[in-house]
N, C-alpha and C. Protein backbone atom coordinates (compact mmCIF):
# COMPACT_ATOMS: atom_id res chain seq x y z
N UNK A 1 55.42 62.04 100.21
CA UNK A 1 55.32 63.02 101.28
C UNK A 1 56.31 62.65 102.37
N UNK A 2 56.85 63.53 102.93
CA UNK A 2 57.59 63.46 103.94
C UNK A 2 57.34 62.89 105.35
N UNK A 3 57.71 61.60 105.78
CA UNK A 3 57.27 60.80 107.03
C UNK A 3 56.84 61.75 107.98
N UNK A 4 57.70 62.50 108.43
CA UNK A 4 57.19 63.51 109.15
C UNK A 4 55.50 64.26 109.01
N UNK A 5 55.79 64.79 108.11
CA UNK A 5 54.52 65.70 107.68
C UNK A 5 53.24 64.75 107.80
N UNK A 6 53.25 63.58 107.08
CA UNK A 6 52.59 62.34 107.08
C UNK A 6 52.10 62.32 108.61
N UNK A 7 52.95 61.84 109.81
CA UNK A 7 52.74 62.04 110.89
C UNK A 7 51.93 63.02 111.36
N UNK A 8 52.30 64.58 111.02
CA UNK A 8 51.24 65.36 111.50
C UNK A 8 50.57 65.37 110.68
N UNK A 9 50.12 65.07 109.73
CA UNK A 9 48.93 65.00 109.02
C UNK A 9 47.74 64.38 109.60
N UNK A 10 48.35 62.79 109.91
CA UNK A 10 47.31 62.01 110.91
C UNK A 10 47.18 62.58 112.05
N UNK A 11 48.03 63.60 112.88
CA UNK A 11 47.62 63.75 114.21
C UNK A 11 46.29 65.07 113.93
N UNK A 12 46.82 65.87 112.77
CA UNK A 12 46.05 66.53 112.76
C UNK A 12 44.58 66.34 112.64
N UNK A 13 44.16 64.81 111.84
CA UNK A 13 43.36 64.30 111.45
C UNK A 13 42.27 64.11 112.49
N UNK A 14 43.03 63.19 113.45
CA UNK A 14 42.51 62.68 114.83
C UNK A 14 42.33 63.84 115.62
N UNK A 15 43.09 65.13 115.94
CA UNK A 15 42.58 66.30 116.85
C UNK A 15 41.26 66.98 116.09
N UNK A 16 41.12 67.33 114.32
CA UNK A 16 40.17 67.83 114.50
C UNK A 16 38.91 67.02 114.60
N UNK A 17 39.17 65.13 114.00
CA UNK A 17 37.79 64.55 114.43
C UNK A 17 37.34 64.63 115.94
N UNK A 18 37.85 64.66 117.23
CA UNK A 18 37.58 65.05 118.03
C UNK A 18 36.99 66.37 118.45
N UNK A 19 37.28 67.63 117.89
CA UNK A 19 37.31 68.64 117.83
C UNK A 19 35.74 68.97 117.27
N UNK A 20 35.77 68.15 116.03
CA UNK A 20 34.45 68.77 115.68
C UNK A 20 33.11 67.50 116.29
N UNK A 21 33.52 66.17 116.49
CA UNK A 21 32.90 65.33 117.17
C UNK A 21 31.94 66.28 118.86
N UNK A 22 32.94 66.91 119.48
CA UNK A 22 32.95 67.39 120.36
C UNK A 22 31.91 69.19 120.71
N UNK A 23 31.86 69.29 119.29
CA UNK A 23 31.36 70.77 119.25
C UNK A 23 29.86 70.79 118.23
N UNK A 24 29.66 70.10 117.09
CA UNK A 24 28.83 70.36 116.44
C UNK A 24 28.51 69.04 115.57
N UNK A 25 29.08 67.65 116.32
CA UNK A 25 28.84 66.95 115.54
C UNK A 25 29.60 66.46 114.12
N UNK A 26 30.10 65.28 113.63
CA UNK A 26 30.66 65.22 112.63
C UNK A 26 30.50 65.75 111.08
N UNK A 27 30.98 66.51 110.35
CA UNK A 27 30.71 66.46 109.35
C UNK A 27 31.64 67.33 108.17
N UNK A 28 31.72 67.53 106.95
CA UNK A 28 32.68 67.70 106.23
C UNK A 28 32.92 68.92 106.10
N UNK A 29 31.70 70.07 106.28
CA UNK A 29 32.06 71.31 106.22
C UNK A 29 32.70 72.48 107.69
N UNK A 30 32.63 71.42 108.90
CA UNK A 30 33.30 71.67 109.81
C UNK A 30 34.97 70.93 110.01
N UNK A 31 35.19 69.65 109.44
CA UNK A 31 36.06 69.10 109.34
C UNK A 31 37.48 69.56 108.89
N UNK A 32 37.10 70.01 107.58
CA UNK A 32 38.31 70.62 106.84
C UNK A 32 39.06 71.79 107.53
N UNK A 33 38.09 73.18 107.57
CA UNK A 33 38.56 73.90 108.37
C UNK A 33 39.23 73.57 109.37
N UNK A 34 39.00 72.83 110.74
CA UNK A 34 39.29 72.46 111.46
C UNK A 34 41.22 71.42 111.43
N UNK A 35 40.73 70.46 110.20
CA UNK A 35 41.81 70.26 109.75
C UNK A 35 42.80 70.92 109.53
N UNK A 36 42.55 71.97 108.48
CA UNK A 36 43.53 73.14 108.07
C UNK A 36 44.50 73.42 109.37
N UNK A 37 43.41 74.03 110.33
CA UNK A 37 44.17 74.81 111.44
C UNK A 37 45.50 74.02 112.24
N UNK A 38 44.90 73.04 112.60
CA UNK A 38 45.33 71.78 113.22
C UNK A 38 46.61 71.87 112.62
N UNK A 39 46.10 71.03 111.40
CA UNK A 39 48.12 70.96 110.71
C UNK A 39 48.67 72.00 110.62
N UNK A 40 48.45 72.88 110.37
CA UNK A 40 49.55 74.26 110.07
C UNK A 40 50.11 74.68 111.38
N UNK A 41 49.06 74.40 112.39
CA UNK A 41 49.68 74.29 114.01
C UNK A 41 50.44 73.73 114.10
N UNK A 42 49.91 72.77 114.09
CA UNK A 42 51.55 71.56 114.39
C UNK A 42 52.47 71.51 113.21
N UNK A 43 52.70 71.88 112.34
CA UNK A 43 53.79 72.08 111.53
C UNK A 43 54.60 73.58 112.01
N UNK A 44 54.09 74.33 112.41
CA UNK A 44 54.60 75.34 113.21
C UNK A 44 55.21 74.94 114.60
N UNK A 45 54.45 74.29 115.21
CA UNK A 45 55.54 73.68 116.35
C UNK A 45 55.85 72.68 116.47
N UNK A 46 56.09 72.04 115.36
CA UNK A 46 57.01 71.35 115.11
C UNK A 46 58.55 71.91 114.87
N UNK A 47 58.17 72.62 114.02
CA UNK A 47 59.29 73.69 113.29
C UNK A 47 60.28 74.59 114.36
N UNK A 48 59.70 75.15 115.21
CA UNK A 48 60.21 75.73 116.04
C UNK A 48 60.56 74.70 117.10
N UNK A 49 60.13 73.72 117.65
CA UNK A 49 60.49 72.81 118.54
C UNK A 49 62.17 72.40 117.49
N UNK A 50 61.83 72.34 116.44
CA UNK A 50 63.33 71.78 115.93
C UNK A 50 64.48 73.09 115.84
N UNK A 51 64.05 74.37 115.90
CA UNK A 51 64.98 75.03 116.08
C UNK A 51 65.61 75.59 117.65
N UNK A 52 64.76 74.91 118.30
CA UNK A 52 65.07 75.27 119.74
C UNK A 52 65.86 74.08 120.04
N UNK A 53 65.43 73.02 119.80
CA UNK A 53 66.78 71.97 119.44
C UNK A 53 68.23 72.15 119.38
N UNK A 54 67.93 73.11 118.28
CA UNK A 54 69.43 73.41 117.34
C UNK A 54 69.78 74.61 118.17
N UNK A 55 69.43 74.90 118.83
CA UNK A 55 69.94 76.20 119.82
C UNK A 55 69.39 77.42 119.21
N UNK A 56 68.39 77.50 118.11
CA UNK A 56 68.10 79.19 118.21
C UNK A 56 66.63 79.30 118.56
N UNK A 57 66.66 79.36 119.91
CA UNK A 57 65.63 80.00 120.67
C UNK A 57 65.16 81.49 120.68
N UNK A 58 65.76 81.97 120.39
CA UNK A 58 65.23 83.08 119.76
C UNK A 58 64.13 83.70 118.82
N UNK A 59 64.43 82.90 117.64
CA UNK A 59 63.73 82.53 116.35
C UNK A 59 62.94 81.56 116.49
N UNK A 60 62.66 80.82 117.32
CA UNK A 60 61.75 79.61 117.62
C UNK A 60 60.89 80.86 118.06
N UNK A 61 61.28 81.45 119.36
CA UNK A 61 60.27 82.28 119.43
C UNK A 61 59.50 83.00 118.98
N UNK A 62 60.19 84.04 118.16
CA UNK A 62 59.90 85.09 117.44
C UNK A 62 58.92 83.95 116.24
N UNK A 63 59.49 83.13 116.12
CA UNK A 63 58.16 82.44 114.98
C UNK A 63 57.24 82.28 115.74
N UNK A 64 57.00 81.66 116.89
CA UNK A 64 55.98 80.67 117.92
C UNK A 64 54.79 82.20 117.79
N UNK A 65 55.53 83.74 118.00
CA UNK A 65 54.71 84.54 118.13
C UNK A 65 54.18 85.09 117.06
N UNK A 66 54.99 85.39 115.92
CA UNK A 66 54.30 84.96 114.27
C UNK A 66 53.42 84.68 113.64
N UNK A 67 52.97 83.57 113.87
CA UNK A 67 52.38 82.45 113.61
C UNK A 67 50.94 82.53 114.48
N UNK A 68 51.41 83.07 116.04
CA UNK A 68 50.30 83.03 117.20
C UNK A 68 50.81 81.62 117.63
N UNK A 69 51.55 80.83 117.67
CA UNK A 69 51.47 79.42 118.50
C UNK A 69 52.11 79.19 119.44
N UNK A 70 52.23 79.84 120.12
CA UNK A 70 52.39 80.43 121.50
C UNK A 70 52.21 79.22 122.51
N UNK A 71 53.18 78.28 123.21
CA UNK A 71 52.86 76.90 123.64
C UNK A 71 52.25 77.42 125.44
């Protein structure tokens, strides 16, 4: 897997154990979901953070609103 992705994988990990720690208590059928969202978030702005980088802000945008990840 890609270091990167790896990276948000764990961050995603740690936001939704908090997430669901925080709302209903730990457990596996709130977890995943929660997971899901998390990473696909941050792989989305990730993604667009790297094209705003590269100068097309535009398309960073137009994805950021896409997607809904709207910073």
């Amino acid at each position: 897997m890609n270091e990167r992705i790896q990276e948000l994988a764990y961050e995603a990990e740690e936001q939704a154990e908090r997430e669901v720690d925080q709302s209903s208590g730990f457990n596996g059928e709130t977890f995943h979901p929660a997971f899901c969202r998390i990473f696909a978030e941050l792989i989305v702005k990730d993604v667009c953070q790297k094209l705003e980088d590269d100068g097309m802000v535009e398309i960073a945008m137009e994805m950021k609103q896409y997607f809904g990840a709207e910073q």
